[in-house]
PDB file of N, CA and C in Angstrom:
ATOM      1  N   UNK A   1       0.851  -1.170   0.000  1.00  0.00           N
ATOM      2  CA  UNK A   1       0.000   0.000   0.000  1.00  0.00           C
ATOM      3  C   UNK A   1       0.899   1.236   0.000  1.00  0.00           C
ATOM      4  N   UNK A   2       1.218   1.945  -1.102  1.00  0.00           N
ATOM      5  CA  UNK A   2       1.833   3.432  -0.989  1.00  0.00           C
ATOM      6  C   UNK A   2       1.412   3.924  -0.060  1.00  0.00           C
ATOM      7  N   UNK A   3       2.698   4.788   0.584  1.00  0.00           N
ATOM      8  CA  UNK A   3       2.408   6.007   1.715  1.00  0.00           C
ATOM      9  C   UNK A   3       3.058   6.608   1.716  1.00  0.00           C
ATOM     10  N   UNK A   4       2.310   8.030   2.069  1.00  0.00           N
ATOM     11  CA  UNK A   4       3.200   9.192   1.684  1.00  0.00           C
ATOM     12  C   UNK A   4       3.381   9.826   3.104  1.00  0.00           C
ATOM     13  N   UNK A   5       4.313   9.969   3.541  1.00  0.00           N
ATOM     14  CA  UNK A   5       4.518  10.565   4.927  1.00  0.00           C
ATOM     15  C   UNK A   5       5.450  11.793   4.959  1.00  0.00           C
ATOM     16  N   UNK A   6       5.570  12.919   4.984  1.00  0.00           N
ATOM     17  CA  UNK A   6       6.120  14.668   5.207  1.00  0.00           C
ATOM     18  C   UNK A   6       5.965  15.274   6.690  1.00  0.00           C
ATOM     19  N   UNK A   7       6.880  15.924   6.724  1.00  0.00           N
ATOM     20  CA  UNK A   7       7.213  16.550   7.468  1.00  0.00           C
ATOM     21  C   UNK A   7       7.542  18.104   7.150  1.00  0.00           C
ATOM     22  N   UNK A   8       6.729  19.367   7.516  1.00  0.00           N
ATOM     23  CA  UNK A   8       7.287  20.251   6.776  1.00  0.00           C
ATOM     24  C   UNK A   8       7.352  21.624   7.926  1.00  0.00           C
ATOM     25  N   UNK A   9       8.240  22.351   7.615  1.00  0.00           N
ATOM     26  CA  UNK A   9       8.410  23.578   8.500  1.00  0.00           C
ATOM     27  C   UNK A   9       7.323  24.659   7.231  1.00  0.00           C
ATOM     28  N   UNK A  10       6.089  25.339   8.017  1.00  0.00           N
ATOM     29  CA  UNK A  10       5.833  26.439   7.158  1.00  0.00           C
ATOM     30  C   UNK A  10       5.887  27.308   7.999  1.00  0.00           C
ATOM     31  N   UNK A  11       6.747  28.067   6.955  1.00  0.00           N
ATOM     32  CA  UNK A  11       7.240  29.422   7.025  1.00  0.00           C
ATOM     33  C   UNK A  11       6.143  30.527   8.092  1.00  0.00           C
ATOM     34  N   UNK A  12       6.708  31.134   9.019  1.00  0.00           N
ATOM     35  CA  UNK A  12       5.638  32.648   9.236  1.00  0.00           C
ATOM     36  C   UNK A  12       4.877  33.600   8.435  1.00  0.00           C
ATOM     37  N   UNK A  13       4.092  33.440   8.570  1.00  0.00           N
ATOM     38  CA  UNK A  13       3.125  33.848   8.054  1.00  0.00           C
ATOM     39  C   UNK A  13       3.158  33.813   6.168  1.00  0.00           C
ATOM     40  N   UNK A  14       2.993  32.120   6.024  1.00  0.00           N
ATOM     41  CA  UNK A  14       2.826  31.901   4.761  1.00  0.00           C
ATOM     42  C   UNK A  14       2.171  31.441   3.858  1.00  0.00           C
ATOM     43  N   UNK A  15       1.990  31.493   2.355  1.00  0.00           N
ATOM     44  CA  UNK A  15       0.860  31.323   2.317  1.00  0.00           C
ATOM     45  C   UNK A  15       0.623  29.633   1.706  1.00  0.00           C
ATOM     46  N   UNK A  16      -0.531  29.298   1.221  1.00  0.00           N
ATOM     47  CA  UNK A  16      -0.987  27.786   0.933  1.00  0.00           C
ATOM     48  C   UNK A  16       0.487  26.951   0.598  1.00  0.00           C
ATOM     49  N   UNK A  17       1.454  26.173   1.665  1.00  0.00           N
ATOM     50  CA  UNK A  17       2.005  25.348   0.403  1.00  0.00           C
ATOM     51  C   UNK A  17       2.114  24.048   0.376  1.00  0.00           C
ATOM     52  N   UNK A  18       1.896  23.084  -0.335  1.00  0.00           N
ATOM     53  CA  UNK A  18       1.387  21.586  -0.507  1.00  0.00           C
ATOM     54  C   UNK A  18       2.384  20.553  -0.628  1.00  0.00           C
ATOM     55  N   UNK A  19       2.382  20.602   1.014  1.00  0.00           N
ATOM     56  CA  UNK A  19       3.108  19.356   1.318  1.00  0.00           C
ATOM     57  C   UNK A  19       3.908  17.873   0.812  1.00  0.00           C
ATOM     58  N   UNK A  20       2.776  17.643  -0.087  1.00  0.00           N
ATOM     59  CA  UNK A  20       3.118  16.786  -0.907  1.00  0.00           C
ATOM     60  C   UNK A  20       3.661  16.669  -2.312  1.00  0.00           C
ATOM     61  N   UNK A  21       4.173  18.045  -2.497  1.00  0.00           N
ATOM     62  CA  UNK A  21       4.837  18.181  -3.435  1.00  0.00           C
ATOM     63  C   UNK A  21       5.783  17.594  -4.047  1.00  0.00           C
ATOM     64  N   UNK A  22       6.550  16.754  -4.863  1.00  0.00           N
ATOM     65  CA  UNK A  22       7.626  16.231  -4.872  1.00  0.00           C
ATOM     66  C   UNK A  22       7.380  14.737  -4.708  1.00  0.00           C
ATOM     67  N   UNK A  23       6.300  14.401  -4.370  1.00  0.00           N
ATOM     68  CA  UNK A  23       6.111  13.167  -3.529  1.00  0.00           C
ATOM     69  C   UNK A  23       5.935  12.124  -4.711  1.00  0.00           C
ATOM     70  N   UNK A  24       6.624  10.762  -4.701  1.00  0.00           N
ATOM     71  CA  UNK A  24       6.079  10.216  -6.174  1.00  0.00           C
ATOM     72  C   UNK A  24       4.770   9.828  -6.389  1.00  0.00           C
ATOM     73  N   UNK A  25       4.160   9.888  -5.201  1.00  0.00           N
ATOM     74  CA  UNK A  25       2.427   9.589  -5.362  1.00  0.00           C
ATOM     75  C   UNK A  25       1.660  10.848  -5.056  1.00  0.00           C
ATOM     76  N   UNK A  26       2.769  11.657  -5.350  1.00  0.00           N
ATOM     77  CA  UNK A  26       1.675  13.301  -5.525  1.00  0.00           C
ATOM     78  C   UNK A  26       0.357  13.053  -6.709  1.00  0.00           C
ATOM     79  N   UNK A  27       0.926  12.327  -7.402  1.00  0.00           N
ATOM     80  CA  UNK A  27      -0.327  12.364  -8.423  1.00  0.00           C
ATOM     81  C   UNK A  27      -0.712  10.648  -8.305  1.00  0.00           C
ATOM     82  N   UNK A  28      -2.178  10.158  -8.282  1.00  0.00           N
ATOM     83  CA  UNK A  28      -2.749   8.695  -8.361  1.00  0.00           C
ATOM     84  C   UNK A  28      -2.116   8.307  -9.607  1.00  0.00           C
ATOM     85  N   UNK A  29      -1.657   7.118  -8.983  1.00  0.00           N
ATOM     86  CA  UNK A  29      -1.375   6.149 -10.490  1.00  0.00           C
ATOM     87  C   UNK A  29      -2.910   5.386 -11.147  1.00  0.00           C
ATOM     88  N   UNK A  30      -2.948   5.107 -10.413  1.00  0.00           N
ATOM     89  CA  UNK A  30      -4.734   4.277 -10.577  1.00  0.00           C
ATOM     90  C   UNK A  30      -5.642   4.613  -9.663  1.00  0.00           C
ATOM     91  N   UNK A  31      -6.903   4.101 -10.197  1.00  0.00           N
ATOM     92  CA  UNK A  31      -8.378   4.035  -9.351  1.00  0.00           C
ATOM     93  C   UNK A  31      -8.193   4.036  -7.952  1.00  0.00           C
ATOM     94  N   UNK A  32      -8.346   4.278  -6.842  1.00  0.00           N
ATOM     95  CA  UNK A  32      -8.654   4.176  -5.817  1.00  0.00           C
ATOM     96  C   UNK A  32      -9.038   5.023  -4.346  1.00  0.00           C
ATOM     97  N   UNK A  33      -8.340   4.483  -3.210  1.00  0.00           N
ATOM     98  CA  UNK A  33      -8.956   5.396  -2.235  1.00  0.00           C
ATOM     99  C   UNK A  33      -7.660   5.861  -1.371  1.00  0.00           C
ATOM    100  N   UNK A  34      -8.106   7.469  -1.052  1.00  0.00           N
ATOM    101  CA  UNK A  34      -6.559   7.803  -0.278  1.00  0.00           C
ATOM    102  C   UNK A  34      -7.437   8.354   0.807  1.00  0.00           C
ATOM    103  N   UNK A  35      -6.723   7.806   2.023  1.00  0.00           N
ATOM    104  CA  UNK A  35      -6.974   8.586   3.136  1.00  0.00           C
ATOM    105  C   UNK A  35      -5.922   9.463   3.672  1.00  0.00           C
ATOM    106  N   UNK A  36      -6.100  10.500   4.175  1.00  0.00           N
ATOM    107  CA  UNK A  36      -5.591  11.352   5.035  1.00  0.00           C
ATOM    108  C   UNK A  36      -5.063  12.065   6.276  1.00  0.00           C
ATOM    109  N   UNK A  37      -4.291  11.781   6.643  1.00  0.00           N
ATOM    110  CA  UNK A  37      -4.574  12.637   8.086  1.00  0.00           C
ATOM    111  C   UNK A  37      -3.149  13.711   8.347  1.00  0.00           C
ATOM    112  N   UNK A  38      -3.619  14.770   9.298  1.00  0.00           N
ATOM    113  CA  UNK A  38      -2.980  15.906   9.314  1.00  0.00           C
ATOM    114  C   UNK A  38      -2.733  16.483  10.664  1.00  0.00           C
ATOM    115  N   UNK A  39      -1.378  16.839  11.690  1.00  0.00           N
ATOM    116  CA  UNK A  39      -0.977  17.646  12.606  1.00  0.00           C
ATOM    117  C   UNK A  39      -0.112  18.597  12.397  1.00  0.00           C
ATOM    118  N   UNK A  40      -0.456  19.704  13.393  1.00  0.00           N
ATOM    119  CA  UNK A  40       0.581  20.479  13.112  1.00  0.00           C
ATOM    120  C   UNK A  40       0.963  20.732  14.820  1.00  0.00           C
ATOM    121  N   UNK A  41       2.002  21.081  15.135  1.00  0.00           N
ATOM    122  CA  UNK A  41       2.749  21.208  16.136  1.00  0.00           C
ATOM    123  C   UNK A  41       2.683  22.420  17.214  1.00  0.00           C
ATOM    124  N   UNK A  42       1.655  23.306  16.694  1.00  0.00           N
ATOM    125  CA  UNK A  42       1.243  24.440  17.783  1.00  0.00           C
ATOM    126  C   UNK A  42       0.142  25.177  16.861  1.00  0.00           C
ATOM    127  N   UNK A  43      -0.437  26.258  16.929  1.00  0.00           N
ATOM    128  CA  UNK A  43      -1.566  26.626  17.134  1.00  0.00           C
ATOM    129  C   UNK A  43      -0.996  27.687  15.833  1.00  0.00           C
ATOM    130  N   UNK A  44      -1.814  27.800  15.055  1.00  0.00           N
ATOM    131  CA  UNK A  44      -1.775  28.889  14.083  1.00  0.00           C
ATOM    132  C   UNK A  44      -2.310  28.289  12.147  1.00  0.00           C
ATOM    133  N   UNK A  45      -1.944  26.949  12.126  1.00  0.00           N
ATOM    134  CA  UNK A  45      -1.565  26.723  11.150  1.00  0.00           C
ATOM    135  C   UNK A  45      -3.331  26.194  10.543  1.00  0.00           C
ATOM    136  N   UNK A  46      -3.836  26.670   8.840  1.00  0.00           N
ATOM    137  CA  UNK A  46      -5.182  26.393   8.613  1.00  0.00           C
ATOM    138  C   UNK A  46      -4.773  25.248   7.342  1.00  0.00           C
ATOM    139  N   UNK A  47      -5.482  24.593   7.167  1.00  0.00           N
ATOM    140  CA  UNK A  47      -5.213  23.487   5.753  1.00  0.00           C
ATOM    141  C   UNK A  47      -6.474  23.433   5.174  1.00  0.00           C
ATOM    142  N   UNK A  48      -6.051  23.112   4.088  1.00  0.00           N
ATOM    143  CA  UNK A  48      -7.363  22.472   2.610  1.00  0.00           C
ATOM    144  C   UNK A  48      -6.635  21.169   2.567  1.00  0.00           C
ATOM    145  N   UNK A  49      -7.588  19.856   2.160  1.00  0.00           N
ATOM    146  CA  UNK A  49      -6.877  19.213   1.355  1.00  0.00           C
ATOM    147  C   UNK A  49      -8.133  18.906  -0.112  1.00  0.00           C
ATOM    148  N   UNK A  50      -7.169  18.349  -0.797  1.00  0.00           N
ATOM    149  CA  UNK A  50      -7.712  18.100  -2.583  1.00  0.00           C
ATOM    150  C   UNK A  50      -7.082  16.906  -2.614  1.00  0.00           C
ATOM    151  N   UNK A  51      -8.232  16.186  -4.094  1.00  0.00           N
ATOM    152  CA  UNK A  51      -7.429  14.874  -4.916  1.00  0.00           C
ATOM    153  C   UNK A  51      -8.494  15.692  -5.756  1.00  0.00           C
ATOM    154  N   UNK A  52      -7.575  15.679  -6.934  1.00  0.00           N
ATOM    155  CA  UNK A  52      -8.005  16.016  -8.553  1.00  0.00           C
ATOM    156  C   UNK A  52      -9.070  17.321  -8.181  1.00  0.00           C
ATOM    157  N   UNK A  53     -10.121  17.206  -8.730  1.00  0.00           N
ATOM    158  CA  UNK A  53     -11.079  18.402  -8.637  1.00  0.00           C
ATOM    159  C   UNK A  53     -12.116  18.341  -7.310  1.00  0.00           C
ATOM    160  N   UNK A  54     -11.599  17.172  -5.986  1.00  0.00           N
ATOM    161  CA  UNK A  54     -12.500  16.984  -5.107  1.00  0.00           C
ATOM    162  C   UNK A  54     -11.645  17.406  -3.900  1.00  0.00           C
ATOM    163  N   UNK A  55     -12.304  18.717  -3.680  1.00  0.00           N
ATOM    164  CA  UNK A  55     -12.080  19.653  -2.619  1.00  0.00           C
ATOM    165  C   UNK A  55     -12.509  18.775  -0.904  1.00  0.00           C
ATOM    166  N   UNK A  56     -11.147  18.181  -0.394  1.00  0.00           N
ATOM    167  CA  UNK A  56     -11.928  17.384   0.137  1.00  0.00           C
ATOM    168  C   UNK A  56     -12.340  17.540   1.640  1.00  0.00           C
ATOM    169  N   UNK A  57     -11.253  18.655   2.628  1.00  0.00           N
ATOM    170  CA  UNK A  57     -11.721  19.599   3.409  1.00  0.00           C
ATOM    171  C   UNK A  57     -11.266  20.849   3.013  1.00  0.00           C
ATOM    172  N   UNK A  58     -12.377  21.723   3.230  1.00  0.00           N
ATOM    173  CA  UNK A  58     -11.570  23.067   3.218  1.00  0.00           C
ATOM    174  C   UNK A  58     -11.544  23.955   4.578  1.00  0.00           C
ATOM    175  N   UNK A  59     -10.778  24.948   4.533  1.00  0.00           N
ATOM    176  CA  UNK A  59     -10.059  25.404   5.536  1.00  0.00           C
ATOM    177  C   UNK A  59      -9.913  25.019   6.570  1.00  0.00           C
ATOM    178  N   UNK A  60      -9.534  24.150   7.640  1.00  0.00           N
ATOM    179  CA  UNK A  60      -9.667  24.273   8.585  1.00  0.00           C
ATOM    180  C   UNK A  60      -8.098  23.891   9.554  1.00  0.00           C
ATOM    181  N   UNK A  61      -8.029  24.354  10.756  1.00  0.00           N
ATOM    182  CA  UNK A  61      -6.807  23.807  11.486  1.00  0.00           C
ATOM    183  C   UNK A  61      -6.857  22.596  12.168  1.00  0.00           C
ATOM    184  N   UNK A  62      -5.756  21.910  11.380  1.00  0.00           N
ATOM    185  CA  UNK A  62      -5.690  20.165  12.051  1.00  0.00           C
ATOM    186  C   UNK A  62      -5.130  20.129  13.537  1.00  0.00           C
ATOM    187  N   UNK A  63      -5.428  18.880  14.425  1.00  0.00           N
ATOM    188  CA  UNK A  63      -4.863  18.769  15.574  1.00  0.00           C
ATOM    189  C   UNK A  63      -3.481  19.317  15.987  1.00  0.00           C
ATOM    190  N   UNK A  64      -3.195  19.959  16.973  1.00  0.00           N
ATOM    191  CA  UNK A  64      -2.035  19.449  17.569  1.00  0.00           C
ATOM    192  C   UNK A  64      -1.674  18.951  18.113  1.00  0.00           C
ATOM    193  N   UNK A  65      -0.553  18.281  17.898  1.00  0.00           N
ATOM    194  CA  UNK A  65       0.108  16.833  17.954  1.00  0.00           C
ATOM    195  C   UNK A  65       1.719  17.223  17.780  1.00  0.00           C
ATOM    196  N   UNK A  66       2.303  16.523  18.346  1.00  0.00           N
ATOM    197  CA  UNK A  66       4.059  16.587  17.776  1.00  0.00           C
ATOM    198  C   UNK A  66       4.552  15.109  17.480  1.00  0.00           C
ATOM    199  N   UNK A  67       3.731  14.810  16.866  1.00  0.00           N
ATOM    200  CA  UNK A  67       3.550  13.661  15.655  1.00  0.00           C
ATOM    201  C   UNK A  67       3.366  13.479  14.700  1.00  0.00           C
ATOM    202  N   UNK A  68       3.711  12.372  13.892  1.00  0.00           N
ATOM    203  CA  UNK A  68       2.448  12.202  13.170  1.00  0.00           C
ATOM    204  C   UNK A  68       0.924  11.508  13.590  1.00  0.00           C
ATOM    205  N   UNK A  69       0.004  11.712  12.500  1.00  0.00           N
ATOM    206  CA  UNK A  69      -1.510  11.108  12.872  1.00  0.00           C
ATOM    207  C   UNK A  69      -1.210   9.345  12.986  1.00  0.00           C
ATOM    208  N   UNK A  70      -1.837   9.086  13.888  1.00  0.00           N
ATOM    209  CA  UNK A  70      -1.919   7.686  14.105  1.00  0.00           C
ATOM    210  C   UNK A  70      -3.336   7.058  13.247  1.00  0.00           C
ATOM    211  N   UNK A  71      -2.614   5.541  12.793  1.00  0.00           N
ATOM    212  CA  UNK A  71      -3.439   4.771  11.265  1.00  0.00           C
ATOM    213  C   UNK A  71      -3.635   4.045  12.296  1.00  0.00           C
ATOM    214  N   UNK A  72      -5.359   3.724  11.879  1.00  0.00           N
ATOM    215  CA  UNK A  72      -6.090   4.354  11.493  1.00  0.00           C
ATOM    216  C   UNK A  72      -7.422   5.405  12.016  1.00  0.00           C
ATOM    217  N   UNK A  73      -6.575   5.682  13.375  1.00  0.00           N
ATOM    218  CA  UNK A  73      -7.268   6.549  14.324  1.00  0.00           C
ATOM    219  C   UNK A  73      -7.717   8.049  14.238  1.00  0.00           C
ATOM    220  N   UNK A  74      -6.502   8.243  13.342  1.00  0.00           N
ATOM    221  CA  UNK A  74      -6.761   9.902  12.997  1.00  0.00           C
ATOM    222  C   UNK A  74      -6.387  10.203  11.956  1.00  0.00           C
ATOM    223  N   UNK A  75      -6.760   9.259  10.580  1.00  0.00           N
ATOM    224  CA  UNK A  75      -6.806   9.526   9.740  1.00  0.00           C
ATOM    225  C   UNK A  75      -8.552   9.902   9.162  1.00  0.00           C
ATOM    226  N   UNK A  76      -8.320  11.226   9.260  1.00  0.00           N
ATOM    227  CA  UNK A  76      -9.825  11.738   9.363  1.00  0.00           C
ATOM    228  C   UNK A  76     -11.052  11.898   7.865  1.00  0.00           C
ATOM    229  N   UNK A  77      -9.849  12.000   6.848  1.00  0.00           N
ATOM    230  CA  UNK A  77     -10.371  12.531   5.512  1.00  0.00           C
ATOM    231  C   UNK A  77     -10.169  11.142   4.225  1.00  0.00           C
ATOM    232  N   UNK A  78     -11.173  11.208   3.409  1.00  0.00           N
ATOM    233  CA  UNK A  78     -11.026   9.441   2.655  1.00  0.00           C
ATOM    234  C   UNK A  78     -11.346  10.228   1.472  1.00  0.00           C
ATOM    235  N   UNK A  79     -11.003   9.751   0.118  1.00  0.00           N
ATOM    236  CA  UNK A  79     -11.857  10.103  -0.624  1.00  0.00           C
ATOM    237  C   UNK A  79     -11.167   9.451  -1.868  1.00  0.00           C
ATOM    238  N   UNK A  80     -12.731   8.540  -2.616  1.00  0.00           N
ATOM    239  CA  UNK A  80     -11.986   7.887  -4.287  1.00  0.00           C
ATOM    240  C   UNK A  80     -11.271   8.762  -5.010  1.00  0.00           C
ATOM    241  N   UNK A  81      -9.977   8.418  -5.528  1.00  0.00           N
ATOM    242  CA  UNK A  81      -9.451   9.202  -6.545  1.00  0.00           C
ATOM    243  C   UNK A  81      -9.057   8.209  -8.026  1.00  0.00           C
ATOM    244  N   UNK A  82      -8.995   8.974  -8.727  1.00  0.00           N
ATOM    245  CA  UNK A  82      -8.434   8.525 -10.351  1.00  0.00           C
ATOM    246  C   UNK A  82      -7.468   8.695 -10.682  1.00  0.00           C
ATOM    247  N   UNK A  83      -6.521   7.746 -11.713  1.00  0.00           N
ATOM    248  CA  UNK A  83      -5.618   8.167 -12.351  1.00  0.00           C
ATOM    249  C   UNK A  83      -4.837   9.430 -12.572  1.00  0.00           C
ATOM    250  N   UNK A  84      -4.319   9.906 -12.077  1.00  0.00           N
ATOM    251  CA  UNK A  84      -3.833  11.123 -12.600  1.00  0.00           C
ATOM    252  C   UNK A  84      -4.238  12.032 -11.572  1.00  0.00           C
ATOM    253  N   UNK A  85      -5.368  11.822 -10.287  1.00  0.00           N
ATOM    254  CA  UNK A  85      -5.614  12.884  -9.792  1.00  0.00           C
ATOM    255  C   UNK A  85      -4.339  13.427  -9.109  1.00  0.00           C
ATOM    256  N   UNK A  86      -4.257  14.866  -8.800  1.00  0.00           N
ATOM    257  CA  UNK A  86      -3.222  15.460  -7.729  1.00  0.00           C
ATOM    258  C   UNK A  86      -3.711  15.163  -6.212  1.00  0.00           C
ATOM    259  N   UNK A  87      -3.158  14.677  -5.463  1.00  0.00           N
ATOM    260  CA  UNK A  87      -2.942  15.042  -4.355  1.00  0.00           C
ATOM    261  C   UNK A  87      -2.275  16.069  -4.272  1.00  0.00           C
ATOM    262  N   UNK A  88      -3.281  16.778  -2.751  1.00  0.00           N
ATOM    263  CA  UNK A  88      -2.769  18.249  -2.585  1.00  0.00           C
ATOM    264  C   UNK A  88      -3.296  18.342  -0.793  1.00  0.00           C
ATOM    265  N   UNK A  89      -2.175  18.581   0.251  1.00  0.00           N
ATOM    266  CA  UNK A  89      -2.458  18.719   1.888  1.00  0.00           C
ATOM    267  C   UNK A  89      -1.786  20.581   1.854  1.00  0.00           C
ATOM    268  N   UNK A  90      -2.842  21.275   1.429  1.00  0.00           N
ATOM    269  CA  UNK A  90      -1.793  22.364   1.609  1.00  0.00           C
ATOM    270  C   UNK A  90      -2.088  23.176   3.279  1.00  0.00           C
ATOM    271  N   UNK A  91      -1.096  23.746   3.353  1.00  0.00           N
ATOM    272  CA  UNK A  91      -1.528  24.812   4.637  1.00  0.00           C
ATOM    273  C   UNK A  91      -0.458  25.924   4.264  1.00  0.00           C
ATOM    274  N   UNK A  92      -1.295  27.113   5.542  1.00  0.00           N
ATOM    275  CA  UNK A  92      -1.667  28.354   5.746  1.00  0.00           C
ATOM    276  C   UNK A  92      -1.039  28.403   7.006  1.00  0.00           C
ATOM    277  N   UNK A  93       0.036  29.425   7.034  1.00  0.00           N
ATOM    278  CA  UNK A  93       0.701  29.683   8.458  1.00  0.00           C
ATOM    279  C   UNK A  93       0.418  30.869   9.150  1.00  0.00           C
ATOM    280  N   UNK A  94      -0.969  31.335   9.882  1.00  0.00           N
ATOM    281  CA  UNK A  94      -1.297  32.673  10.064  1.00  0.00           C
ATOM    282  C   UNK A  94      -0.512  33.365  11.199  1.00  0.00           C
ATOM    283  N   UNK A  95       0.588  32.220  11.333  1.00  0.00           N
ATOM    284  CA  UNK A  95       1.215  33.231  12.766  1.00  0.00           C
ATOM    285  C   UNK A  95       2.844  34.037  12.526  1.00  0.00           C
ATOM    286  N   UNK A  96       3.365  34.329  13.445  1.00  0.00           N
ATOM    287  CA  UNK A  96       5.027  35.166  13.336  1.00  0.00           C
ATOM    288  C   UNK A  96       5.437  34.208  13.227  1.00  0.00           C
ATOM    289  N   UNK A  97       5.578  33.331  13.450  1.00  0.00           N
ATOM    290  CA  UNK A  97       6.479  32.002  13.476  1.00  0.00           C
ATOM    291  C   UNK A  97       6.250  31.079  12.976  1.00  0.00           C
ATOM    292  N   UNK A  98       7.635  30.262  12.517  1.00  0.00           N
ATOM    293  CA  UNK A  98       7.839  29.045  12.111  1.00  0.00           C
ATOM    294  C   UNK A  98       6.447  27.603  12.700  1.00  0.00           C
ATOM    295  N   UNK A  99       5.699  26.559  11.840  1.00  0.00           N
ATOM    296  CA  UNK A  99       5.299  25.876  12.392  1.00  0.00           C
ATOM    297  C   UNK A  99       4.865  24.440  11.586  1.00  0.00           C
ATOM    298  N   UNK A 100       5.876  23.511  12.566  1.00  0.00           N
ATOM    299  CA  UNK A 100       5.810  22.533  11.840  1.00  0.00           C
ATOM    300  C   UNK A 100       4.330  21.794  11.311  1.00  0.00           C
ATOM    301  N   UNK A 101       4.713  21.190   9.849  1.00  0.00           N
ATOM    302  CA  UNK A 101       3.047  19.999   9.818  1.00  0.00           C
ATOM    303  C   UNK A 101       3.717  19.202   9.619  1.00  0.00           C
ATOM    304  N   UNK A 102       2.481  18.013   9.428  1.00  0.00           N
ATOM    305  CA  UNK A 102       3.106  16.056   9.356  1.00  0.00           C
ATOM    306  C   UNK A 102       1.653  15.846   8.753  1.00  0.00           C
ATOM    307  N   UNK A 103       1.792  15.264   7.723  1.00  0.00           N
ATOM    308  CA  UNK A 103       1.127  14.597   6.769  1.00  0.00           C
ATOM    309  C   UNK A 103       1.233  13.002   6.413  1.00  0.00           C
ATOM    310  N   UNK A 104      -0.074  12.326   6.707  1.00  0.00           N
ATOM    311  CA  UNK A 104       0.097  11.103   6.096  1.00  0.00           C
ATOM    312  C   UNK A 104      -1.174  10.718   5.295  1.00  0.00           C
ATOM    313  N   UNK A 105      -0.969  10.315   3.946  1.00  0.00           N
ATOM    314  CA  UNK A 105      -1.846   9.813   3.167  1.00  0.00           C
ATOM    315  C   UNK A 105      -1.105   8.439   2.526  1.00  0.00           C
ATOM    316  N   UNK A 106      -2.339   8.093   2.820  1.00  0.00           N
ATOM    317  CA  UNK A 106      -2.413   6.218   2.343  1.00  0.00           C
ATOM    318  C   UNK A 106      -3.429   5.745   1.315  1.00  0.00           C
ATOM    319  N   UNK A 107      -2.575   4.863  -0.126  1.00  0.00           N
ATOM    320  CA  UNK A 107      -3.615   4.918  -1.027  1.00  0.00           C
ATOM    321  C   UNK A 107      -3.708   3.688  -0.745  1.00  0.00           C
ATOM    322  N   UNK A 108      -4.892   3.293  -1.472  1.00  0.00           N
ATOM    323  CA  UNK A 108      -4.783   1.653  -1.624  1.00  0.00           C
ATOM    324  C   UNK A 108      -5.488   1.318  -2.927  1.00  0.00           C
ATOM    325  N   UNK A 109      -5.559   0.208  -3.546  1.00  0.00           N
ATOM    326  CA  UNK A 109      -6.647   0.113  -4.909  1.00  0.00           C
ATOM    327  C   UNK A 109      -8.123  -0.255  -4.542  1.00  0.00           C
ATOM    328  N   UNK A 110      -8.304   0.298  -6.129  1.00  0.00           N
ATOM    329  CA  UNK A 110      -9.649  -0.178  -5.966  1.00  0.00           C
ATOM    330  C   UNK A 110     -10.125   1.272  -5.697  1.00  0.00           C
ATOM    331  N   UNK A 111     -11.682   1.052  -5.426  1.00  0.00           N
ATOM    332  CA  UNK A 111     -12.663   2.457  -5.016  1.00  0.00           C
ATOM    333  C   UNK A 111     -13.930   2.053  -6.277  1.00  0.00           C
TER     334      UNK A 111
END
């Protein structure tokens, strides 16, 4: 089962940037289902996440945690994706300071 696991420092006060960038399963190879889950390490930080054109939460601030999300307890967000869709965990750093996130999405086949 691919998994994509990040770790990212966003910047003070910065704007949307998507974690999973770079990632070789940034984009679905095939049919199926990715779940999600998202912490960030202190208080400030807002996220969207997306696969392809399915907006799948928008705005809001994930737990804090100085972890990552525990599978399959707090992996909160699911959603079928297709071929080619993008994965996208972006966040929003509304504070002076540096603040870490941790991202884990897990695909599997099928959907």
């Amino acid at each position: 089962m691919p998994m994509i696991m990040k770790e990212v420092t966003v910047a003070a006060s910065a704007p949307y940037t998507n974690l999973l960038s770079g990632s070789q399963f940034e984009f679905a190879k095939a049919r199926g289902v990715a779940s999600f889950g998202l912490t960030q390490a202190a208080v400030g930080l807002f996220s969207v996440i997306q696969a392809g054109a399915d907006i799948i939460a928008e705005e809001f601030p994930p737990n804090i945690l100085t972890r990552y999300p525990i599978i399959p307890d707090e992996m909160y967000f699911t959603d079928v994706v297709e071929a080619g869709d993008r994965l996208s965990v972006s966040c929003r750093n509304s504070t002076a300071g540096a603040i870490v996130a941790r991202a884990v999405v897990q695909l599997s086949a099928g959907g």
